[in-house]
N, C-alpha and C. Protein backbone atom coordinates (compact mmCIF):
# COMPACT_ATOMS: atom_id res chain seq x y z
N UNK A 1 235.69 77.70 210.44
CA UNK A 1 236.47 78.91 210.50
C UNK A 1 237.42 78.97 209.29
N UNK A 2 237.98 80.25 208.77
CA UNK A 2 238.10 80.66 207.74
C UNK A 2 239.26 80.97 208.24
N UNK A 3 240.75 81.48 207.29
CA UNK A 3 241.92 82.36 207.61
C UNK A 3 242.19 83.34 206.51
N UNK A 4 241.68 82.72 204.91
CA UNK A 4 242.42 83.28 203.84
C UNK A 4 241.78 84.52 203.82
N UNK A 5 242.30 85.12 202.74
CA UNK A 5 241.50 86.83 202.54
C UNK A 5 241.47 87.00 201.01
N UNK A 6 239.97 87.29 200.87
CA UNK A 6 239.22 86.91 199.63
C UNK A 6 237.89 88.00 199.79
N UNK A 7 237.81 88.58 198.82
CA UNK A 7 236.84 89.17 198.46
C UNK A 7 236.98 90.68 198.22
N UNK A 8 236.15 91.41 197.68
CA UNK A 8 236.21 93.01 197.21
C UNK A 8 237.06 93.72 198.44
N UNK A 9 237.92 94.47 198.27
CA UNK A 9 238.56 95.65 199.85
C UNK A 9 238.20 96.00 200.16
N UNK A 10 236.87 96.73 199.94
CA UNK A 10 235.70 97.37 200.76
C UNK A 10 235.35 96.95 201.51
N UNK A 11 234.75 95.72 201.68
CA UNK A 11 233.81 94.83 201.95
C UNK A 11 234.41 93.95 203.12
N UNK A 12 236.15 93.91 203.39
CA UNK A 12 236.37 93.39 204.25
C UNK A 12 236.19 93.60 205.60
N UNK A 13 236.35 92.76 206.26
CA UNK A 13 235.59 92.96 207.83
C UNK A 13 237.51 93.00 208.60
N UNK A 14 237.27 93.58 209.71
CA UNK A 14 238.83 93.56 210.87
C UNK A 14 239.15 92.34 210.51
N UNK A 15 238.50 91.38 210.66
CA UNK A 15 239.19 89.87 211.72
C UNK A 15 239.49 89.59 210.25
N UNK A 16 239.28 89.84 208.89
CA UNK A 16 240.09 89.54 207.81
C UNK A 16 241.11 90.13 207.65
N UNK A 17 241.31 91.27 208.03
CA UNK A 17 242.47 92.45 207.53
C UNK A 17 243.83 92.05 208.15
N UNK A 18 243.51 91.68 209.63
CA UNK A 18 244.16 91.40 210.69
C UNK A 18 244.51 89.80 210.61
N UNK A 19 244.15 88.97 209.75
CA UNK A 19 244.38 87.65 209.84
C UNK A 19 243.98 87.13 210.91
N UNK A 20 243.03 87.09 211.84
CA UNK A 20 241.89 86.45 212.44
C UNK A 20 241.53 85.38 211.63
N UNK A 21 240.68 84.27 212.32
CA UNK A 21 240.06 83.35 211.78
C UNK A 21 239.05 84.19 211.79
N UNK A 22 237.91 83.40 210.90
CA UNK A 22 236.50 84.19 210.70
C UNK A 22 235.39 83.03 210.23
N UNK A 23 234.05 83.96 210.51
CA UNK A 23 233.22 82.80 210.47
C UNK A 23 231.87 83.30 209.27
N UNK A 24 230.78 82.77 209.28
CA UNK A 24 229.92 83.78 208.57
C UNK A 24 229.80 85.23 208.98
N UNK A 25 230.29 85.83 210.29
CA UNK A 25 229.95 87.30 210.48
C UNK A 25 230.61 87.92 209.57
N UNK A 26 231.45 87.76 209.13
CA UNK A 26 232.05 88.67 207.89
C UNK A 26 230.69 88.74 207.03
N UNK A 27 230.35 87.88 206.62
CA UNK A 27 229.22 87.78 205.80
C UNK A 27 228.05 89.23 205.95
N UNK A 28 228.07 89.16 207.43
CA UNK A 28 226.95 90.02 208.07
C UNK A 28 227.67 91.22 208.14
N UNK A 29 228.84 91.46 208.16
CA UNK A 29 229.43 93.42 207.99
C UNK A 29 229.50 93.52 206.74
N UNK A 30 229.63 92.75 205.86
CA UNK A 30 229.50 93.06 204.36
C UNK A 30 228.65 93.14 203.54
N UNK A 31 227.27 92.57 204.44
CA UNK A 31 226.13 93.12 204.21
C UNK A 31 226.12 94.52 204.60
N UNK A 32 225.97 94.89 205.44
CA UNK A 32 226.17 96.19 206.35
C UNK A 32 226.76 97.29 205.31
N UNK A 33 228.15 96.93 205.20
CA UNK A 33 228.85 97.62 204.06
C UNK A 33 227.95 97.95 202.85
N UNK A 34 227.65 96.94 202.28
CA UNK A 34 226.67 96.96 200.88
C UNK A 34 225.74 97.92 201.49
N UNK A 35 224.99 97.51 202.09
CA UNK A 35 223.51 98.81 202.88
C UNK A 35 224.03 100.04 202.92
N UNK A 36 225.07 100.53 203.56
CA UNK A 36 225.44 102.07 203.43
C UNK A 36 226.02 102.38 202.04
N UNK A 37 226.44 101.47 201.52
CA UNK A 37 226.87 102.02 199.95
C UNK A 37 225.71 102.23 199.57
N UNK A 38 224.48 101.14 198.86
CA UNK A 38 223.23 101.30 198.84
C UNK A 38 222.70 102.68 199.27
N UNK A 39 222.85 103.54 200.06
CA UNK A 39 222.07 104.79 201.02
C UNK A 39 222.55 105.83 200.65
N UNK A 40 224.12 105.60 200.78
CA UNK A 40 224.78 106.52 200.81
C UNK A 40 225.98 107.23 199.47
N UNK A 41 226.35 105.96 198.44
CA UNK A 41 226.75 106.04 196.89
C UNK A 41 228.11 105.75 197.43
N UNK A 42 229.14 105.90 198.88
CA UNK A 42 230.11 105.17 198.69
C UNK A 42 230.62 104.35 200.14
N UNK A 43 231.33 103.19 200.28
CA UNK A 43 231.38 102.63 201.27
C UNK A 43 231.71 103.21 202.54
N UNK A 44 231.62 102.75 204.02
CA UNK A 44 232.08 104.11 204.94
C UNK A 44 233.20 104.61 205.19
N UNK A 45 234.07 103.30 204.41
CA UNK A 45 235.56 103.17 205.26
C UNK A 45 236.46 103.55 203.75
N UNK A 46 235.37 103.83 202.69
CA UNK A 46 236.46 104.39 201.36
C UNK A 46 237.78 104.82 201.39
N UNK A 47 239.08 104.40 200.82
CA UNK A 47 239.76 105.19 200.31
C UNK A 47 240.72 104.70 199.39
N UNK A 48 241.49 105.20 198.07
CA UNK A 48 241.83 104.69 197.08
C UNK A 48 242.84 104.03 197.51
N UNK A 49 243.68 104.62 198.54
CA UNK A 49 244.84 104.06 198.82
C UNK A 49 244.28 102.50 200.00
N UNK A 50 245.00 101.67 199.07
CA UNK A 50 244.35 99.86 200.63
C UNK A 50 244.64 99.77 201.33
N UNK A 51 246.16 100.19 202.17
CA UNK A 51 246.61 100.76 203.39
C UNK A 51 246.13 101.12 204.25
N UNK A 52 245.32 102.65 203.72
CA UNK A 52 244.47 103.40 204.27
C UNK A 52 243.71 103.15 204.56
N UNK A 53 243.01 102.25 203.76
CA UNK A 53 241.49 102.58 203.97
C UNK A 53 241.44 101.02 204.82
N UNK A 54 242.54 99.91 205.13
CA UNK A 54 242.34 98.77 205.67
C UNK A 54 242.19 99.65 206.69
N UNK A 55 243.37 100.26 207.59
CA UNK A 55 243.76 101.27 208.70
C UNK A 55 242.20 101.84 208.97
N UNK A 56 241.03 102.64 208.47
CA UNK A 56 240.21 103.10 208.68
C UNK A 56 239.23 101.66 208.98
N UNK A 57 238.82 100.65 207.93
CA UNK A 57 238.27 99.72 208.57
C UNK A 57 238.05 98.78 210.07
N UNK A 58 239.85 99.21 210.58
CA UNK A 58 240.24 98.82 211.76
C UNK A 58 239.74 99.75 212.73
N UNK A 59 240.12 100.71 212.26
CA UNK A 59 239.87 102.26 213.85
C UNK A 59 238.80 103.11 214.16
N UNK A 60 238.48 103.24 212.85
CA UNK A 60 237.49 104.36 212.45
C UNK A 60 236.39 104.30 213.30
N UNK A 61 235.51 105.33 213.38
CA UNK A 61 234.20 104.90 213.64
C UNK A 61 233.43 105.40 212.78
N UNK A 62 232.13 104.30 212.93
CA UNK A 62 230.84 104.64 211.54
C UNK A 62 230.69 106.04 211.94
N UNK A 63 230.54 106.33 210.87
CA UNK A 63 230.01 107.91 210.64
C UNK A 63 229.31 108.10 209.82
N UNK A 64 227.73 108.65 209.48
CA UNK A 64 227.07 109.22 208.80
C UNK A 64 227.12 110.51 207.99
N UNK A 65 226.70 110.52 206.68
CA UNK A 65 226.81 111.69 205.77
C UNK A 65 226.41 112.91 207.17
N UNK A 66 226.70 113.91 206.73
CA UNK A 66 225.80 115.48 207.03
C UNK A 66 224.42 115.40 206.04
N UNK A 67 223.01 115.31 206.73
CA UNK A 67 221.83 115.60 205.71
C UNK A 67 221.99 116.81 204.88
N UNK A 68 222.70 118.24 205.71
CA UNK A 68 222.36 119.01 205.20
C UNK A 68 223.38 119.46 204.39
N UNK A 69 224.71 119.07 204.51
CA UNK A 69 226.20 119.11 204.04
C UNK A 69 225.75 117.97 202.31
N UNK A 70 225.77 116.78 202.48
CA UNK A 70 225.34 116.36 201.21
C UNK A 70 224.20 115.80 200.98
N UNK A 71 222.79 116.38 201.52
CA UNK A 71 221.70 116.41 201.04
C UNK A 71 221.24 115.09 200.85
N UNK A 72 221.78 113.98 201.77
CA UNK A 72 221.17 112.59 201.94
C UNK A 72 220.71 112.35 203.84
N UNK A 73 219.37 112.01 203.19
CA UNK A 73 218.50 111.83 204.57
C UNK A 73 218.47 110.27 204.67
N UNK A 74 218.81 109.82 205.89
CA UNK A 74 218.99 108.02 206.38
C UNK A 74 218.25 108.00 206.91
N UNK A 75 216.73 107.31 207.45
CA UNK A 75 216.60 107.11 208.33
C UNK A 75 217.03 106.42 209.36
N UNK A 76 216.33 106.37 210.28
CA UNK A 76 216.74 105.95 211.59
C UNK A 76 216.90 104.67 211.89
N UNK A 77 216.22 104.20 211.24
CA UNK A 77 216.07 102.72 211.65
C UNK A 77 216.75 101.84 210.56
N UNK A 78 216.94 102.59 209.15
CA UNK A 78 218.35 102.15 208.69
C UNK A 78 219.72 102.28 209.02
N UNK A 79 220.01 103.49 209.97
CA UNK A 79 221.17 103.63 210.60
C UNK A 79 221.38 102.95 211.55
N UNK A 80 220.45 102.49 212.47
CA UNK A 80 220.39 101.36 213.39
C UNK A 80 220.77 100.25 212.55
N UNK A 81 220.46 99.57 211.63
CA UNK A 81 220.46 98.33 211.40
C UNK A 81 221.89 98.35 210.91
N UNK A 82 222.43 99.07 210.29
CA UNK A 82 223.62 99.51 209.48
C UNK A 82 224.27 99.31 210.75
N UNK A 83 224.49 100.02 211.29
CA UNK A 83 225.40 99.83 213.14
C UNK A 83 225.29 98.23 213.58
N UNK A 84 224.25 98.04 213.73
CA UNK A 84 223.87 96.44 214.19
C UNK A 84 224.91 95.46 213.40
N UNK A 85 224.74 95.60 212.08
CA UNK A 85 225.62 94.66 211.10
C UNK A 85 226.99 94.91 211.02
N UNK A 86 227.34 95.81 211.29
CA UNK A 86 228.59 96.43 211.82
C UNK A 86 229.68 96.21 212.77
């Protein structure tokens, strides 16, 4: 188990933000993270301000583009897996 907090702001998982111990699952939402950036061009929980966007990492819920709002189609079974790692 892990305590420090290390790595890109995006990419962090709750139990880092929050000072939780942590284990490889961080590993596995930051995969997750990477996959919807990958799909989608920006992370889910974006925002410039780190405050904010820790605050959204904590509360938020995943949410998918609009297909028809910005013209990106996910499938299904990538949005599943994206949730899963999540």
């Amino acid at each position: 188990m892990a305590q420090t907090i290390c790595g890109t702001p995006e990419y962090l998982a709750p139990e880092v933000i929050i000072g939780q111990e942590y284990d490889f699952m961080v590993d596995i939402w930051a995969m997750g993270i990477l996959l919807y950036e990958m799909l989608v061009g920006i992370p889910p929980f974006y925002n410039k301000n780190y405050a904010k966007m820790f605050k959204m990492i904590q509360e938020n819920e995943l949410k998918f583009p609009s297909p028809k709002k910005y013209k990106i189609k996910i499938d299904e079974n990538a949005k599943d897996l994206i949730r899963k790692l999540l």
